[in-house]
Protein backbone atom coordinates (compact mmCIF):
# COMPACT_ATOMS: atom_id res chain seq x y z
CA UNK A 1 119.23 112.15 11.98
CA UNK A 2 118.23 114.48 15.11
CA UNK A 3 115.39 112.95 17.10
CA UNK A 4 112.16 113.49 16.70
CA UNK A 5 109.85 115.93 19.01
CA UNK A 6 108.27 112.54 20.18
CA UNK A 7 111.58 110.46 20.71
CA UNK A 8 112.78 114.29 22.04
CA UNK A 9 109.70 114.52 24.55
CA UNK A 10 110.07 110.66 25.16
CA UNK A 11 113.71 110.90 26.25
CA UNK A 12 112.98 114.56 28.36
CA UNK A 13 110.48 112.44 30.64
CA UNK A 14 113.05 109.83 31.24
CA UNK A 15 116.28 111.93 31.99
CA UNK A 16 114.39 114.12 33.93
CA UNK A 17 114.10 111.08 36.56
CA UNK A 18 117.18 110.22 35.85
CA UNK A 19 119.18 113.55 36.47
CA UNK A 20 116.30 114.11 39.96
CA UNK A 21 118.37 111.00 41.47
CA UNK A 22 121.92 112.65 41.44
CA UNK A 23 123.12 115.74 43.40
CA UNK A 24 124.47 117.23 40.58
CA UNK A 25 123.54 116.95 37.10
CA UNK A 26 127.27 116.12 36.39
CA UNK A 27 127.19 112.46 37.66
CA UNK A 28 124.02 111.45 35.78
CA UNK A 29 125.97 110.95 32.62
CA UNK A 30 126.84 107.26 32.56
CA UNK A 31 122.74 106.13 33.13
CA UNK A 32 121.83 109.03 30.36
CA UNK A 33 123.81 107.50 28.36
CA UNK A 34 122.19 103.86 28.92
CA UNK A 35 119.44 105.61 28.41
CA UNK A 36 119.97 107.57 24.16
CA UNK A 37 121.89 103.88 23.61
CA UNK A 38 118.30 102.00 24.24
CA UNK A 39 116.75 104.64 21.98
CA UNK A 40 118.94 104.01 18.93
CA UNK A 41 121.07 101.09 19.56
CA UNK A 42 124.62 102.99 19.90
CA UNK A 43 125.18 106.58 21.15
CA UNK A 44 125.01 108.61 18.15
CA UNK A 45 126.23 111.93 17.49
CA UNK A 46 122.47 112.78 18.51
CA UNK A 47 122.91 110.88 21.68
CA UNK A 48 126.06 112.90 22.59
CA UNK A 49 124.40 116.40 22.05
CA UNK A 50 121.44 115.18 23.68
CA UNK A 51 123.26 114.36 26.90
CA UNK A 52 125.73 117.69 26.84
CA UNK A 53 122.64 119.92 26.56
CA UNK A 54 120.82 117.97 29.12
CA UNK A 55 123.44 118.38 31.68
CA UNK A 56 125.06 121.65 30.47
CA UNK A 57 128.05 119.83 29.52
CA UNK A 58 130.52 120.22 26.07
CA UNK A 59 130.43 117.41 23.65
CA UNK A 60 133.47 116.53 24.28
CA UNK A 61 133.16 115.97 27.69
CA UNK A 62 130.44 113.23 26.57
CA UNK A 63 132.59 111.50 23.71
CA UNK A 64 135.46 111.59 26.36
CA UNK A 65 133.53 109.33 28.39
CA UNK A 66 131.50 107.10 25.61
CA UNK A 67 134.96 106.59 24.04
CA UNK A 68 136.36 105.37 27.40
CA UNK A 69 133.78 103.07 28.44
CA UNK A 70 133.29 100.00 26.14
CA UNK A 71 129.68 99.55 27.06
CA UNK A 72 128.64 102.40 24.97
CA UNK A 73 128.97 101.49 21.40
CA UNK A 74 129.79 104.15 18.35
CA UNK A 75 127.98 102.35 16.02
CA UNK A 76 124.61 99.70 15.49
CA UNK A 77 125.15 96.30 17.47
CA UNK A 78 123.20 93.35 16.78
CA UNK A 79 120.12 92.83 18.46
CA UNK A 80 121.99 90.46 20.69
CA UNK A 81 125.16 91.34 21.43
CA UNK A 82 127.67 88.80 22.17
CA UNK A 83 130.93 89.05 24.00
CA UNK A 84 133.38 85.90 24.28
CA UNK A 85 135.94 86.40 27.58
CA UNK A 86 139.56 85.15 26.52
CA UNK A 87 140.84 86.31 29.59
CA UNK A 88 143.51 83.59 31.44
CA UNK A 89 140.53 81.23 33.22
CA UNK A 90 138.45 81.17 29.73
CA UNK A 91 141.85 81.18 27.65
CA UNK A 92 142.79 77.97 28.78
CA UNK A 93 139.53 76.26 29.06
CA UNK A 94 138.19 77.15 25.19
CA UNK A 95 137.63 80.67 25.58
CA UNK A 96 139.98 81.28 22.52
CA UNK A 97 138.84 78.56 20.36
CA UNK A 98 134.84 79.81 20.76
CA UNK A 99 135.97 82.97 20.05
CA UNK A 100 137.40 81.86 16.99
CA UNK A 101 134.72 79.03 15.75
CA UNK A 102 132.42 82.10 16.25
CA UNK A 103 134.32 84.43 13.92
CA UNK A 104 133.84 81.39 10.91
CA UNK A 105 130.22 80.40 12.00
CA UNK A 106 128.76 83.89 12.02
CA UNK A 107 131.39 85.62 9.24
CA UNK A 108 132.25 88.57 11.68
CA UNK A 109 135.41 89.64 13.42
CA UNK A 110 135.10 91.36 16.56
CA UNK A 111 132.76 94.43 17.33
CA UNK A 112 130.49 93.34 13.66
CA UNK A 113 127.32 92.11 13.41
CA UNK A 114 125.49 89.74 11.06
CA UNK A 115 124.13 90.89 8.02
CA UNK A 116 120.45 90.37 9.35
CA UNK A 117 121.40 92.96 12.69
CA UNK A 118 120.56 89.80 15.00
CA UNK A 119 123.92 89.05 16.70
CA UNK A 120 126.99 91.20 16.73
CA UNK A 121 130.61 89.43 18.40
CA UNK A 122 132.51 90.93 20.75
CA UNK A 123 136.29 90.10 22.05
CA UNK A 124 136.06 90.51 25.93
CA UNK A 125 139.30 90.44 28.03
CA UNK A 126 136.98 89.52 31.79
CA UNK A 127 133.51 88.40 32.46
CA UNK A 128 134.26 87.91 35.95
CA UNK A 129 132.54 85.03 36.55
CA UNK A 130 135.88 82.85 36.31
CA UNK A 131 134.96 79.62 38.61
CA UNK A 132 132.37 79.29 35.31
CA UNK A 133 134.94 79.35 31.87
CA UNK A 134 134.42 79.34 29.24
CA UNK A 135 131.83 82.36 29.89
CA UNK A 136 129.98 84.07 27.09
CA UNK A 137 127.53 86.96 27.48
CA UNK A 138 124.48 87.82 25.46
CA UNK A 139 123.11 91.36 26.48
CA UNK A 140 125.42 91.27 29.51
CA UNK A 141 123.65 87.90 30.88
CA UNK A 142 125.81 84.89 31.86
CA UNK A 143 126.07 81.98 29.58
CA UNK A 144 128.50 79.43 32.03
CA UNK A 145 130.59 76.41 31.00
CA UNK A 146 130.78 76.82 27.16
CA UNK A 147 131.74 74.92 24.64
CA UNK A 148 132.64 75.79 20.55
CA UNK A 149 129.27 73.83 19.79
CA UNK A 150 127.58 75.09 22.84
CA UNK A 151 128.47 78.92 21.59
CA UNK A 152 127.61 77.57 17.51
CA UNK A 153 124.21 76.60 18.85
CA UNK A 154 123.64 79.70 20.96
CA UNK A 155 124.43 81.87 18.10
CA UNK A 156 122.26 80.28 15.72
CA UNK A 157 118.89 80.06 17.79
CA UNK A 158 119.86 83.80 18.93
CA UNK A 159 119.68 84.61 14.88
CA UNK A 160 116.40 82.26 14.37
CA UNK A 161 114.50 83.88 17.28
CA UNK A 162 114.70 80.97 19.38
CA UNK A 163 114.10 81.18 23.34
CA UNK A 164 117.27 81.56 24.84
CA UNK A 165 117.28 81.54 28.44
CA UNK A 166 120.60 82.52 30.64
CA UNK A 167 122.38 80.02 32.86
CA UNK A 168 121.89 82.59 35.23
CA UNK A 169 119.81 85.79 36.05
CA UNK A 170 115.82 85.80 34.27
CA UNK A 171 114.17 83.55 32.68
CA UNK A 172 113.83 84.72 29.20
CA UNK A 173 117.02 87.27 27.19
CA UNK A 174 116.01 90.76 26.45
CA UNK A 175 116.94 92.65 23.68
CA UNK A 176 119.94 95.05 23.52
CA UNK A 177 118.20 97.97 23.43
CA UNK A 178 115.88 96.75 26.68
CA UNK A 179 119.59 95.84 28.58
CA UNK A 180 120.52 99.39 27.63
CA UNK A 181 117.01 100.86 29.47
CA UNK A 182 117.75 98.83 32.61
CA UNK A 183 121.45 99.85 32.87
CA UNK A 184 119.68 103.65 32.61
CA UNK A 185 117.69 102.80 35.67
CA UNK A 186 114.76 101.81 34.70
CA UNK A 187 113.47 98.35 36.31
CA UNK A 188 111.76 95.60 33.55
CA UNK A 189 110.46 93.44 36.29
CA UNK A 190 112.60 90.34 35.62
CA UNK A 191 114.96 90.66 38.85
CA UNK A 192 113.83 88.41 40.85
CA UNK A 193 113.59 85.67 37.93
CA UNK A 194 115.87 82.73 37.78
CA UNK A 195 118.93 81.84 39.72
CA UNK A 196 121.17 84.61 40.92
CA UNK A 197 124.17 82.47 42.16
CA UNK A 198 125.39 79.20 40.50
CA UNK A 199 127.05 76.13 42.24
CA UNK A 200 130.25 76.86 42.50
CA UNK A 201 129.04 80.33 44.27
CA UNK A 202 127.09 78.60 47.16
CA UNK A 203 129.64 75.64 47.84
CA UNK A 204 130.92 77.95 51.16
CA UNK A 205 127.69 78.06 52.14
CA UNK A 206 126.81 74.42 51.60
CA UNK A 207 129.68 73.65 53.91
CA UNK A 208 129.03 76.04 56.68
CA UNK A 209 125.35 75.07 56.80
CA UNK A 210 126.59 70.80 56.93
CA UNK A 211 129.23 72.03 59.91
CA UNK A 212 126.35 74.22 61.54
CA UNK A 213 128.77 77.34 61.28
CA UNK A 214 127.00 80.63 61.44
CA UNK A 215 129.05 84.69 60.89
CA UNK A 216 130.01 86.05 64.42
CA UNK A 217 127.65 88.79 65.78
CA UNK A 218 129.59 92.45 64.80
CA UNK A 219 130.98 93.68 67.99
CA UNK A 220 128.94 97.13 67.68
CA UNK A 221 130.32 99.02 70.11
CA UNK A 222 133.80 98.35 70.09
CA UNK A 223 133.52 98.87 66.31
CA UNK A 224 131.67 102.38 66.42
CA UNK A 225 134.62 103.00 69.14
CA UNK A 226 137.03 102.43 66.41
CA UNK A 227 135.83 104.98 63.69
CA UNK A 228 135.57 107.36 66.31
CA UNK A 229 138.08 110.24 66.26
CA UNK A 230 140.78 110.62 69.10
């Protein structure tokens, strides 16, 4: 169904800013994108003519690059969208097994949501947050150190509207059409909230700050000499 004039006047407002931050049109694409995905959900067929005309590109130059990237999504997702990381780290510390305890708790396979639209399940081969496995991510926020009942218990609040709250990042999960706005570029406030580095990240810096060790002073001029041209 085409968008409305309001969703259509809505959207206009919004990729106007968007496209004013680029030097050509061209390489506001990915954000637009973001930004027709937090409208509907998915990038529609809608989306994708509403991003060509906006930057006087084809069609198919948009569904070349929405069928690339895995972040933009063809069809509905669940409210919450879940990805499970498999990848070697995870593998071998549960990754597989939550992925698969998953698949039986909710009754989806991979890229399928529930049938009340609150959680859809996706296979994800990095989160790259490895010194964490077992990671999840709900709405691309970190959920660290997971287990199969850890993931079972996630899922099921996430369905009952329970307050979920990241291991890392804000203090409260938004939706996956408020993710989607964010990723277009437009700020919700909740950056600052929470913890933005776990344990494991700040164990160099515990150690430098116990031996008193502080980063050498860049050697400014000898560096500026270096990038200049002979």
């Amino acid at each position: 169904m085409p968008f409305s004039d309001q969703v259509r006047a809505r959207l206009d407002a919004d990729a106007a800013q968007i496209i004013g931050q680029y030097p050509g049109p061209r390489s506001a694409l990915l954000p637009l994108l973001h930004l027709v995905q937090a409208e509907e959900g998915y990038v529609s067929q809608d989306g994708i003519e509403y991003c060509a005309r906006a930057l006087g590109l084809t069609e198919t130059d948009v569904t070349g690059v929405v069928t690339f990237y895995t972040m933009y999504k063809r069809r509905p997702v669940g409210e919450y969208h879940v990805g499970v990381c498999t990848n070697t780290i995870c593998g071998v510390l549960g990754g597989n097994q939550i992925l698969a305890e998953l698949h039986e708790h909710l009754g989806v396979d991979d890229d399928e949501t529930t049938p009340d639209g609150r959680v859809s399940l996706e296979h994800l081969e990095c989160n790259a947050a490895c010194t964490y496995a077992p990671v999840m991510m709900v709405n691309w926020e970190f959920f660290d150190n997971m287990t199969p009942a850890a993931a079972r218990q996630l899922a099921d609040d996430l369905r009952a509207g329970n307050p979920v709250k990241p291991t890392r990042g804000p203090d409260r999960l938004v939706t996956w059409r408020e993710a989607a706005r964010v990723l277009a570029g437009f700020n919700d406030g909740l950056a600052t909230e929470g913890p933005t580095a776990g344990p494991a990240d700040l164990v160099g810096l515990k150690i430098a700050q116990e031996h008193g060790w502080t980063a050498p002073e860049p050697d400014r001029p000898a560096a500026k000499q270096a990038k200049e041209p002979r």
